[in-house]
PDB file of N, CA and C in Angstrom:
ATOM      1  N   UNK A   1       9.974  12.601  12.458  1.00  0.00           N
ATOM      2  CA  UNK A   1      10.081  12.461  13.892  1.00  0.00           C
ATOM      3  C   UNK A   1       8.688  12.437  14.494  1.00  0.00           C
ATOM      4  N   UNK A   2       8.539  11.466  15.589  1.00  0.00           N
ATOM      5  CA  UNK A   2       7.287  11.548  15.955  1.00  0.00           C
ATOM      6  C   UNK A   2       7.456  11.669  17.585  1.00  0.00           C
ATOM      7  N   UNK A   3       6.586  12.024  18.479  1.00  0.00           N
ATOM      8  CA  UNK A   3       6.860  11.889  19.863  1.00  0.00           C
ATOM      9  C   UNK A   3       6.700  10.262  20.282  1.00  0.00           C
ATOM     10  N   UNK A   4       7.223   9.854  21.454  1.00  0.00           N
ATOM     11  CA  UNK A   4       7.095   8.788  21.805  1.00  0.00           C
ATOM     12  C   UNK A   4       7.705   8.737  23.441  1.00  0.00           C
ATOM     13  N   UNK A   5       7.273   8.035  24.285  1.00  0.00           N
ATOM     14  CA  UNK A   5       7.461   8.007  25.868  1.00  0.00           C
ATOM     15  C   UNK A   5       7.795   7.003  26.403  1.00  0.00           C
ATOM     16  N   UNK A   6       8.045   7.184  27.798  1.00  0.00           N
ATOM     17  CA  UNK A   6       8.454   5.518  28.501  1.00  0.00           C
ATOM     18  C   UNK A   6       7.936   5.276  29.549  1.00  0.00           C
ATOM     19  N   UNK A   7       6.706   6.195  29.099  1.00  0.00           N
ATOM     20  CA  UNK A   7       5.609   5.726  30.136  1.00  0.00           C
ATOM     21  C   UNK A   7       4.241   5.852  29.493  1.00  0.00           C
ATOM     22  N   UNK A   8       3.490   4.342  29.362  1.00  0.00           N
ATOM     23  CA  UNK A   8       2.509   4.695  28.710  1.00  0.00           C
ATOM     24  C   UNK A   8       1.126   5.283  29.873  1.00  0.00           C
ATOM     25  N   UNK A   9       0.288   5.620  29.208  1.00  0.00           N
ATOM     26  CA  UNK A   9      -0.420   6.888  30.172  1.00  0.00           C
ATOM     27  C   UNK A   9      -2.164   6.699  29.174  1.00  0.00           C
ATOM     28  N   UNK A  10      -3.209   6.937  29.659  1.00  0.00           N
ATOM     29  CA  UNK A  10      -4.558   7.120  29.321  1.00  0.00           C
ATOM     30  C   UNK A  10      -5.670   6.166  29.275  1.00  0.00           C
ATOM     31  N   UNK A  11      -6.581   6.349  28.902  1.00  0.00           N
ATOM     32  CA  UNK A  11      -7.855   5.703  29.394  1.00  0.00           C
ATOM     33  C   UNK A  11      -7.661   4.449  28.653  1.00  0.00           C
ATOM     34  N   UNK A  12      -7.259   4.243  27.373  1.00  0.00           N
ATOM     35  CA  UNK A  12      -7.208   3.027  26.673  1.00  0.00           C
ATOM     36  C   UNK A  12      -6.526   1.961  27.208  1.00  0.00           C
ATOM     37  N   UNK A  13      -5.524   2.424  28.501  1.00  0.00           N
ATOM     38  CA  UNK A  13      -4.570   1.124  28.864  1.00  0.00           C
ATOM     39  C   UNK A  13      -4.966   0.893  30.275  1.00  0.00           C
ATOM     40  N   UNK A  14      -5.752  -0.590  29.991  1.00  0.00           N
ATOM     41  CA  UNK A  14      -6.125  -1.067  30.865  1.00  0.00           C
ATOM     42  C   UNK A  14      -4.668  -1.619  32.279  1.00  0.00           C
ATOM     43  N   UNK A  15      -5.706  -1.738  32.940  1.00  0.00           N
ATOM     44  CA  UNK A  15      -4.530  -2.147  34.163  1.00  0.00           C
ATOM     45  C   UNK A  15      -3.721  -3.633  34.228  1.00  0.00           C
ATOM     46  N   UNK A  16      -2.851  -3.720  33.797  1.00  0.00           N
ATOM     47  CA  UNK A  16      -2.008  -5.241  33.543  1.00  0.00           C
ATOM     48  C   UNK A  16      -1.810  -5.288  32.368  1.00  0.00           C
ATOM     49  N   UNK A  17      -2.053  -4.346  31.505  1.00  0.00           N
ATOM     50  CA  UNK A  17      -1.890  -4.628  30.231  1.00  0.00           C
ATOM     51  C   UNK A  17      -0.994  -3.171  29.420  1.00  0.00           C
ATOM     52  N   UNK A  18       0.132  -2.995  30.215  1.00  0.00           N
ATOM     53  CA  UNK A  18       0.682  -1.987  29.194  1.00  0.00           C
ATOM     54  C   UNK A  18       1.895  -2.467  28.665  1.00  0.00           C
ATOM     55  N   UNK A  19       2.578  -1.880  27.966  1.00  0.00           N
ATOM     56  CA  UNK A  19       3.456  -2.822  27.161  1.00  0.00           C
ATOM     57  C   UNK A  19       4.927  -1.768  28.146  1.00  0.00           C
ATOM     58  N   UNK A  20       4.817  -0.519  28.513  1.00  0.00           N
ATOM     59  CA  UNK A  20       6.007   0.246  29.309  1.00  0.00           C
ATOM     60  C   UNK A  20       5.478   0.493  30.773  1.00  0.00           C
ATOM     61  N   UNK A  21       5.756   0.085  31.879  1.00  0.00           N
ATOM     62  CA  UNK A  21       5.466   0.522  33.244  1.00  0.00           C
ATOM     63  C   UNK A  21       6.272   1.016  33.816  1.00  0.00           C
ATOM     64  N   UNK A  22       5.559   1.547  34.970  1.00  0.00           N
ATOM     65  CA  UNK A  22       6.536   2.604  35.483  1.00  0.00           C
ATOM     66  C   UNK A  22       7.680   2.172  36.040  1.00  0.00           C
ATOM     67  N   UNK A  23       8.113   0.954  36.423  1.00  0.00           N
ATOM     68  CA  UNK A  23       9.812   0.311  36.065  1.00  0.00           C
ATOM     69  C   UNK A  23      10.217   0.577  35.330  1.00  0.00           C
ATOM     70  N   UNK A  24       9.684   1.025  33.554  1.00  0.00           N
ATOM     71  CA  UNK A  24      10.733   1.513  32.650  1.00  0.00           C
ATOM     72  C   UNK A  24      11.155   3.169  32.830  1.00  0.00           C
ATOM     73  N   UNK A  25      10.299   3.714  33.465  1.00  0.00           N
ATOM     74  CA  UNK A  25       9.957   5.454  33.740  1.00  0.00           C
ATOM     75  C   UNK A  25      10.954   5.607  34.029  1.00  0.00           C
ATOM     76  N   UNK A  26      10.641   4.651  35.455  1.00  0.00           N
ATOM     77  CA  UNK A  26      11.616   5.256  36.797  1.00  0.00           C
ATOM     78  C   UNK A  26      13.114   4.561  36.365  1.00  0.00           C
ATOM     79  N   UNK A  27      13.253   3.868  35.340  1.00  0.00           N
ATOM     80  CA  UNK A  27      14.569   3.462  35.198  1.00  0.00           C
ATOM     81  C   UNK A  27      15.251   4.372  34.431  1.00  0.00           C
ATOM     82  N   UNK A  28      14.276   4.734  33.362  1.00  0.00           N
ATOM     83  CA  UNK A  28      15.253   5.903  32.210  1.00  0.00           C
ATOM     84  C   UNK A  28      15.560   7.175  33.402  1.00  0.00           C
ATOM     85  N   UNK A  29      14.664   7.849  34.098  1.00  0.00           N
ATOM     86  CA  UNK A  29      14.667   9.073  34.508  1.00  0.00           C
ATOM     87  C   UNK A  29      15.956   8.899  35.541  1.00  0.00           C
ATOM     88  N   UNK A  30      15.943   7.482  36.076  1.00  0.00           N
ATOM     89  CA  UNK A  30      17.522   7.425  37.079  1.00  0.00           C
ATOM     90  C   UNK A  30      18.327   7.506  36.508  1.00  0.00           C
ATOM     91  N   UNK A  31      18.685   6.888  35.373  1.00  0.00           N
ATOM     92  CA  UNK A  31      19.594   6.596  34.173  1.00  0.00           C
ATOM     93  C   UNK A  31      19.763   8.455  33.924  1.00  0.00           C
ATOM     94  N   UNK A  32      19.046   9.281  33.324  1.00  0.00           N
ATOM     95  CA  UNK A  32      19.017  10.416  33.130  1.00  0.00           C
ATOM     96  C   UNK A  32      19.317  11.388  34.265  1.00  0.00           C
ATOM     97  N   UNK A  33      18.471  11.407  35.101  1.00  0.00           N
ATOM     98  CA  UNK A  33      18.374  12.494  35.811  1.00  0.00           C
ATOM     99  C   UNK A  33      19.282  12.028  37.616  1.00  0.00           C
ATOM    100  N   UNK A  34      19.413  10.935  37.792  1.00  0.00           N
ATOM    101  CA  UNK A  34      19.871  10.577  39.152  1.00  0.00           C
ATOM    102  C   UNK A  34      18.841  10.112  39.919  1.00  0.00           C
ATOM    103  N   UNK A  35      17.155  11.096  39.449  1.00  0.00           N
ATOM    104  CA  UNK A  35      16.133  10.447  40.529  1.00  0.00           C
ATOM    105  C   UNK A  35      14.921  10.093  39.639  1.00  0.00           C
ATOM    106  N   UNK A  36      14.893   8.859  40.575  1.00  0.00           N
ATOM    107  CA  UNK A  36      14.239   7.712  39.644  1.00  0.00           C
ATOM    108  C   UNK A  36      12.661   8.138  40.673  1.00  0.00           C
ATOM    109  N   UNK A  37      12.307   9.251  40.497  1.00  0.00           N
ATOM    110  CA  UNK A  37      10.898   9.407  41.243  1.00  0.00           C
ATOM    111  C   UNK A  37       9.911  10.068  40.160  1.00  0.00           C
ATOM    112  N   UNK A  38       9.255  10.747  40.726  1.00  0.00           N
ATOM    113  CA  UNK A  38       7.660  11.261  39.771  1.00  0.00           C
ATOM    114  C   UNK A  38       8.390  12.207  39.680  1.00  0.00           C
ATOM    115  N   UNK A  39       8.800  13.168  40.052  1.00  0.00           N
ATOM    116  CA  UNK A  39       9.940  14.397  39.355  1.00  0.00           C
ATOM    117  C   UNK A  39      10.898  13.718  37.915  1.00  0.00           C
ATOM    118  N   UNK A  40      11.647  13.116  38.154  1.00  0.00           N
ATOM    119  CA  UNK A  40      12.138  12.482  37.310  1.00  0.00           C
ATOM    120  C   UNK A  40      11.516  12.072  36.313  1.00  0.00           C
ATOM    121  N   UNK A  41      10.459  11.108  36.657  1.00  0.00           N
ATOM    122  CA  UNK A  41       9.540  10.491  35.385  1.00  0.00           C
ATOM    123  C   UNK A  41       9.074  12.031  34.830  1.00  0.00           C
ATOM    124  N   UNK A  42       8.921  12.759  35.531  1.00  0.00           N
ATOM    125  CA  UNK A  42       7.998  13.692  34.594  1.00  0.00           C
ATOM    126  C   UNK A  42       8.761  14.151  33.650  1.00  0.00           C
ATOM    127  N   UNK A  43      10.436  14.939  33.670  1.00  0.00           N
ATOM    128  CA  UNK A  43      11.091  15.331  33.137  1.00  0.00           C
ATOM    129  C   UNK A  43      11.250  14.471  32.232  1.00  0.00           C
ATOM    130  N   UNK A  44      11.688  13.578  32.331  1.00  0.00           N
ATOM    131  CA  UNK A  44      12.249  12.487  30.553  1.00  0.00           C
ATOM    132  C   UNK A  44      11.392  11.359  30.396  1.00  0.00           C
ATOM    133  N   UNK A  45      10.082  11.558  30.673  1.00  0.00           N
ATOM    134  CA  UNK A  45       8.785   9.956  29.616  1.00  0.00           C
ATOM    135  C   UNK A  45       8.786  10.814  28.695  1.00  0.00           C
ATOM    136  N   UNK A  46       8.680  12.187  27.993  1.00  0.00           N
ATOM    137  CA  UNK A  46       8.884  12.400  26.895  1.00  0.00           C
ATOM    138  C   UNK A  46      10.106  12.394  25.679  1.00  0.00           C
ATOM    139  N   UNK A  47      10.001  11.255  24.619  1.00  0.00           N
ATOM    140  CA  UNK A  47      11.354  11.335  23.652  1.00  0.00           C
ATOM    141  C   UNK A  47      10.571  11.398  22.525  1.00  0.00           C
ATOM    142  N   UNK A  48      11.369  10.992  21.542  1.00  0.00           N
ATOM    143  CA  UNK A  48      10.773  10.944  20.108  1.00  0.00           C
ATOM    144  C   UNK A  48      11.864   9.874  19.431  1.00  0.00           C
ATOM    145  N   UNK A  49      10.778   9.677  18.464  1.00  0.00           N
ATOM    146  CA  UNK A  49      11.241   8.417  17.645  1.00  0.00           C
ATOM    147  C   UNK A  49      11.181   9.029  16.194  1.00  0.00           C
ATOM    148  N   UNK A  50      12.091   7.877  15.075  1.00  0.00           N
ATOM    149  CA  UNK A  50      12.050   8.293  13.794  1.00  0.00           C
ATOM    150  C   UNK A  50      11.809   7.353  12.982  1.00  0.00           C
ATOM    151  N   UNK A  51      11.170   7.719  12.060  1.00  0.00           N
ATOM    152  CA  UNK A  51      10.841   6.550  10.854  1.00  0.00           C
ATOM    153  C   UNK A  51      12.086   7.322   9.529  1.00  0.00           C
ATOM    154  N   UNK A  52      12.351   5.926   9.174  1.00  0.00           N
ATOM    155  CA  UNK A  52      13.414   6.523   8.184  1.00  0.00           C
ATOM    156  C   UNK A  52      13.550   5.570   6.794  1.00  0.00           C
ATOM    157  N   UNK A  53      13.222   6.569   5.878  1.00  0.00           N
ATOM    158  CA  UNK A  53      13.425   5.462   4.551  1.00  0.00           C
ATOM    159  C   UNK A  53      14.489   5.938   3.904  1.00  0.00           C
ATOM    160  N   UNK A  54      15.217   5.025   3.200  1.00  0.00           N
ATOM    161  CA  UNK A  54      16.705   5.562   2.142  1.00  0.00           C
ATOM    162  C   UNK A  54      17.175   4.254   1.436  1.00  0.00           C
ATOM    163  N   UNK A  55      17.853   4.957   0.698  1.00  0.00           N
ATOM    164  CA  UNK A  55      17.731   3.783  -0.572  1.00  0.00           C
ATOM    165  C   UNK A  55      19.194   3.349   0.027  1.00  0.00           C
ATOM    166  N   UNK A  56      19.510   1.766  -0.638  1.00  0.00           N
ATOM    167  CA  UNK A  56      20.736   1.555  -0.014  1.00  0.00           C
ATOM    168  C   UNK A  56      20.933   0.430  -1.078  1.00  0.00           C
ATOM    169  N   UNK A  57      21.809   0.891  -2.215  1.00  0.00           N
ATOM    170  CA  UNK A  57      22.678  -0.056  -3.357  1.00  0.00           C
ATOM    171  C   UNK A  57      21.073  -0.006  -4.574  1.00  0.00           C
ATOM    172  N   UNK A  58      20.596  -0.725  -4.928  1.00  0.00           N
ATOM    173  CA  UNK A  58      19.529  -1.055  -5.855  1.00  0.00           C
ATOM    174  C   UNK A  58      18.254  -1.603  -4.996  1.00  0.00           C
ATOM    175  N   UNK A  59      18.337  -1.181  -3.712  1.00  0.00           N
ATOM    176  CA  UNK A  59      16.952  -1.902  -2.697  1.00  0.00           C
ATOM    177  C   UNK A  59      17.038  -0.046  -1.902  1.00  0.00           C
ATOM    178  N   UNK A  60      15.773  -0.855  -0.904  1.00  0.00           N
ATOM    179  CA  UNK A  60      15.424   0.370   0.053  1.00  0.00           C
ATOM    180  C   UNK A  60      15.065  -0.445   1.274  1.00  0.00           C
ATOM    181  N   UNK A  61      15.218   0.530   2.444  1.00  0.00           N
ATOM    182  CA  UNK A  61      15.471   0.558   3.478  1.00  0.00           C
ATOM    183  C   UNK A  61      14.291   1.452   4.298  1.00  0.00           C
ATOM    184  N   UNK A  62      13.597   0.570   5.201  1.00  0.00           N
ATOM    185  CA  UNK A  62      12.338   1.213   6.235  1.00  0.00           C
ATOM    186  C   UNK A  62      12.937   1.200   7.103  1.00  0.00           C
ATOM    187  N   UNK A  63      13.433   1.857   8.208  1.00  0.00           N
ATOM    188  CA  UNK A  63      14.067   1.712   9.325  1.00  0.00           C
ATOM    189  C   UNK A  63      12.672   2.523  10.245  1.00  0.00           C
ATOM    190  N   UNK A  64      12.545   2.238  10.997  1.00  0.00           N
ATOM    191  CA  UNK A  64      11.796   2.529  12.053  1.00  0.00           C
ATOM    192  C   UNK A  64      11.488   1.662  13.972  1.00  0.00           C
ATOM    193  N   UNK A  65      12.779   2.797  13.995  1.00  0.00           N
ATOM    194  CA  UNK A  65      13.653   1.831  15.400  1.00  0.00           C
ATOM    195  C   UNK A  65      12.776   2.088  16.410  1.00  0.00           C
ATOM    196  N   UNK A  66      11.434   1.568  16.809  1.00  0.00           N
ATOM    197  CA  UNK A  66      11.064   1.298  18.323  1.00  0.00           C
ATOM    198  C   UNK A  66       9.978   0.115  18.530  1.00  0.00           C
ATOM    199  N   UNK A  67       9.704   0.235  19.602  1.00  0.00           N
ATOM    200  CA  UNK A  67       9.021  -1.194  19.593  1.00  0.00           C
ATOM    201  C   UNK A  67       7.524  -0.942  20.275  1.00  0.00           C
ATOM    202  N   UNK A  68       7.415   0.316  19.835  1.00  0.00           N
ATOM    203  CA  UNK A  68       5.865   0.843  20.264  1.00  0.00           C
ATOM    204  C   UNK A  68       5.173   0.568  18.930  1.00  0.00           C
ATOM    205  N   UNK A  69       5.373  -0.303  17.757  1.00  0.00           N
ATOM    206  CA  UNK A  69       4.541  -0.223  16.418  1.00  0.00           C
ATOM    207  C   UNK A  69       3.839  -1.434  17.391  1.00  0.00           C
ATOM    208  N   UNK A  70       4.448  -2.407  17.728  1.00  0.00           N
ATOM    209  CA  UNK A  70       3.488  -3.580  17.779  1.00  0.00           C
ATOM    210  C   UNK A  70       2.736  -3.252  18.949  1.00  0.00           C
ATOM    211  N   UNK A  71       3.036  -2.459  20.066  1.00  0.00           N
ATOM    212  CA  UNK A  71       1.549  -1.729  21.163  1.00  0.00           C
ATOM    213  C   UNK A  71       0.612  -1.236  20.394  1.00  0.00           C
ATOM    214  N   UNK A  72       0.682  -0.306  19.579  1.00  0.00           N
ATOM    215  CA  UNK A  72       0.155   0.288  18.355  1.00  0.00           C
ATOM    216  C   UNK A  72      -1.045  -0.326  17.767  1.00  0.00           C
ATOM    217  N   UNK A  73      -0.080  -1.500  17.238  1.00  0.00           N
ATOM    218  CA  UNK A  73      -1.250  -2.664  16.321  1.00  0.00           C
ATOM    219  C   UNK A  73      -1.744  -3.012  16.910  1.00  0.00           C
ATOM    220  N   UNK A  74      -1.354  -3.837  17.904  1.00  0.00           N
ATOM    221  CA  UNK A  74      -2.116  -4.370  19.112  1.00  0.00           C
ATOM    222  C   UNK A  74      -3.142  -4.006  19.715  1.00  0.00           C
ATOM    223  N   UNK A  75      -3.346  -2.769  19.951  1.00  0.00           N
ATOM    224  CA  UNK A  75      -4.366  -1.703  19.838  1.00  0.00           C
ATOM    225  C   UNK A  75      -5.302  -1.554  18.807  1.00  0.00           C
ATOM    226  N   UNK A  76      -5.079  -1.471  17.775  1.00  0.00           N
ATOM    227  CA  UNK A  76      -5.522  -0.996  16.728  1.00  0.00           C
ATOM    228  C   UNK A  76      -5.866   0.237  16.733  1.00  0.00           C
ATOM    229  N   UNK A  77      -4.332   0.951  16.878  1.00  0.00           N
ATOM    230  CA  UNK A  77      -4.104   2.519  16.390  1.00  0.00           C
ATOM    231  C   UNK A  77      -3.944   2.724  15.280  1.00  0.00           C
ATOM    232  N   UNK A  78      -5.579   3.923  14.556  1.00  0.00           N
ATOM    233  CA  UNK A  78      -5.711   4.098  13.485  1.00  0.00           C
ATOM    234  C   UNK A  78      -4.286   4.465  12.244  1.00  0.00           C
ATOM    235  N   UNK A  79      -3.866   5.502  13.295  1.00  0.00           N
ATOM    236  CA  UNK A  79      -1.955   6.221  12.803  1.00  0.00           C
ATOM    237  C   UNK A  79      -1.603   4.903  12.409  1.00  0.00           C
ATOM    238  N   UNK A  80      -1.098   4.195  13.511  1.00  0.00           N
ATOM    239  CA  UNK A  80      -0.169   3.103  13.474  1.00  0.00           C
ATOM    240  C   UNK A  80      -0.504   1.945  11.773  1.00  0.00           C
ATOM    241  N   UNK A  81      -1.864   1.826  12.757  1.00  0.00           N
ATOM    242  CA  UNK A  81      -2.185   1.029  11.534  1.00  0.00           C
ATOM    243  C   UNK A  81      -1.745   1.455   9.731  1.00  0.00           C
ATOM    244  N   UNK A  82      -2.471   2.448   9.568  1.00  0.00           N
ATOM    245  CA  UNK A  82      -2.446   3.295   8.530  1.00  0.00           C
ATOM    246  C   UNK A  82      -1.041   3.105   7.970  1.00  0.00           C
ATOM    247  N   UNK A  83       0.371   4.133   8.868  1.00  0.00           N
ATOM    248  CA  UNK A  83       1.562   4.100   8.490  1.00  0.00           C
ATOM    249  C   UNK A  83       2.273   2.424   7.718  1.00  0.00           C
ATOM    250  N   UNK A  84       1.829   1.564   8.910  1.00  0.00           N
ATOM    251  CA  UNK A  84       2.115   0.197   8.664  1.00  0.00           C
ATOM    252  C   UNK A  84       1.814  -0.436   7.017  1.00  0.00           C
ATOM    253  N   UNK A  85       0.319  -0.092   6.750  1.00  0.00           N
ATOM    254  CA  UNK A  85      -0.414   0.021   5.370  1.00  0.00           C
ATOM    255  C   UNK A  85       0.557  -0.183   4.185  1.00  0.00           C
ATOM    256  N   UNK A  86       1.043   1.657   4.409  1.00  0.00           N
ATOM    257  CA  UNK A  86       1.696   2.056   3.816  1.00  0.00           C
ATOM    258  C   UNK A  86       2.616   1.447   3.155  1.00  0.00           C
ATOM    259  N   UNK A  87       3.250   1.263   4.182  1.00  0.00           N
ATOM    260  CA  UNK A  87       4.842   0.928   3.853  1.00  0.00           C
ATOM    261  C   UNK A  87       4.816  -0.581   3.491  1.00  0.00           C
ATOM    262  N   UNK A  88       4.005  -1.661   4.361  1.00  0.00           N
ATOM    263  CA  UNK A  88       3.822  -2.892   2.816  1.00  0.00           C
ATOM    264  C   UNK A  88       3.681  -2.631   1.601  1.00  0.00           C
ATOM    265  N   UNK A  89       2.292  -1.611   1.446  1.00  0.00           N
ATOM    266  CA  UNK A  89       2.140  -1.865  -0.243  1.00  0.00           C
ATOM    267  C   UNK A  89       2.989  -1.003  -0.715  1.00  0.00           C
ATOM    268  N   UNK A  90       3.705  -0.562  -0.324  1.00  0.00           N
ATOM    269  CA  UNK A  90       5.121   0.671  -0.726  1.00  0.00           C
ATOM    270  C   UNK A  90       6.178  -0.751  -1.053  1.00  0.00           C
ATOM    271  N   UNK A  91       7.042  -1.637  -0.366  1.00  0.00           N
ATOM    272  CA  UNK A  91       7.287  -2.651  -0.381  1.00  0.00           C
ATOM    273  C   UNK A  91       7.224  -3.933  -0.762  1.00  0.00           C
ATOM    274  N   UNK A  92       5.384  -3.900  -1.018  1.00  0.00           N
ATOM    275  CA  UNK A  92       4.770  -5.675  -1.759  1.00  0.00           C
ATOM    276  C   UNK A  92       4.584  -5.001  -3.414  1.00  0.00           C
ATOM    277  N   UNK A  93       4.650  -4.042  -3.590  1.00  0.00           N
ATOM    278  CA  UNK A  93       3.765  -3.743  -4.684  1.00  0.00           C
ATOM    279  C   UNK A  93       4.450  -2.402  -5.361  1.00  0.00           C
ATOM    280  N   UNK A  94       5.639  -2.235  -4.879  1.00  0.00           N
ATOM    281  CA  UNK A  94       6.241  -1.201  -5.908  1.00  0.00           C
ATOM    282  C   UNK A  94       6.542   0.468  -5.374  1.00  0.00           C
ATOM    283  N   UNK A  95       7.632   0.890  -5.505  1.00  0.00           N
ATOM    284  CA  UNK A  95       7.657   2.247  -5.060  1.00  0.00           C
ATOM    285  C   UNK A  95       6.980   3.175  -6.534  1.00  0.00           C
ATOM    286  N   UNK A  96       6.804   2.664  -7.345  1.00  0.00           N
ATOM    287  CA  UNK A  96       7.121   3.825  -8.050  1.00  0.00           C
ATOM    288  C   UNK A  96       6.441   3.022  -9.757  1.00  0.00           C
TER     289      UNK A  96
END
C-alpha cells in the first residue's frame, strides 16, 4: 500500500501542468463528504493505492490500479521510476 491523493500539491508542479486539479478534489470530497470546499478537500485528497502481484494459472499478474505511474514517469520520480524498473526486468527477463 502506498499513499496517494486527488490533489496534487508542491513545488515541482508547475502551474498548467498537473495531471489532478482541484476539480478532481472538490469532486471526490462532494462525492464523500457533501462539501465540495477546502474543508472537504482537506478531509479526503488523502487515499492510498496498491500494487499487487499474484500468480494466476502458469503466468503472473502486476496489477497496479492508478494512473499516477505515468505523472510519476513523466516527472521522473526516482520511486516511480525505480518500481517501474523492476517489474519489467521481473517480467522481460525472468522471475526466478
Amino acid at each position: 500500500m502506498g499513499l496517494a491523493s486527488t490533489l496534487e500539491e508542491g513545488p515541482t508542479i508547475l502551474p498548467g501542468e498537473s495531471f489532478l486539479g482541484t476539480e478532481d478534489a472538490e469532486y471526490v470530497a462532494g462525492v464523500l463528504t457533501g462539501a465540495p470546499d477546502a474543508a472537504g478537500v482537506e478531509r479526503t485528497n488523502r487515499v492510498s493505492g496498491a500494487i499487487v502481484p499474484f500468480r494466476k494459472g502458469r503466468g503472473e499478474v502486476f496489477h497496479a490500479g492508478t494512473c499516477d505511474r505515468v505523472a510519476g514517469l513523466a516527472r521522473s520520480d526516482p520511486m516511480v521510476e525505480q518500481v517501474t524498473r523492476t517489474v519489467l526486468r521481473w517480467f522481460l527477463y525472468g522471475s526466478g
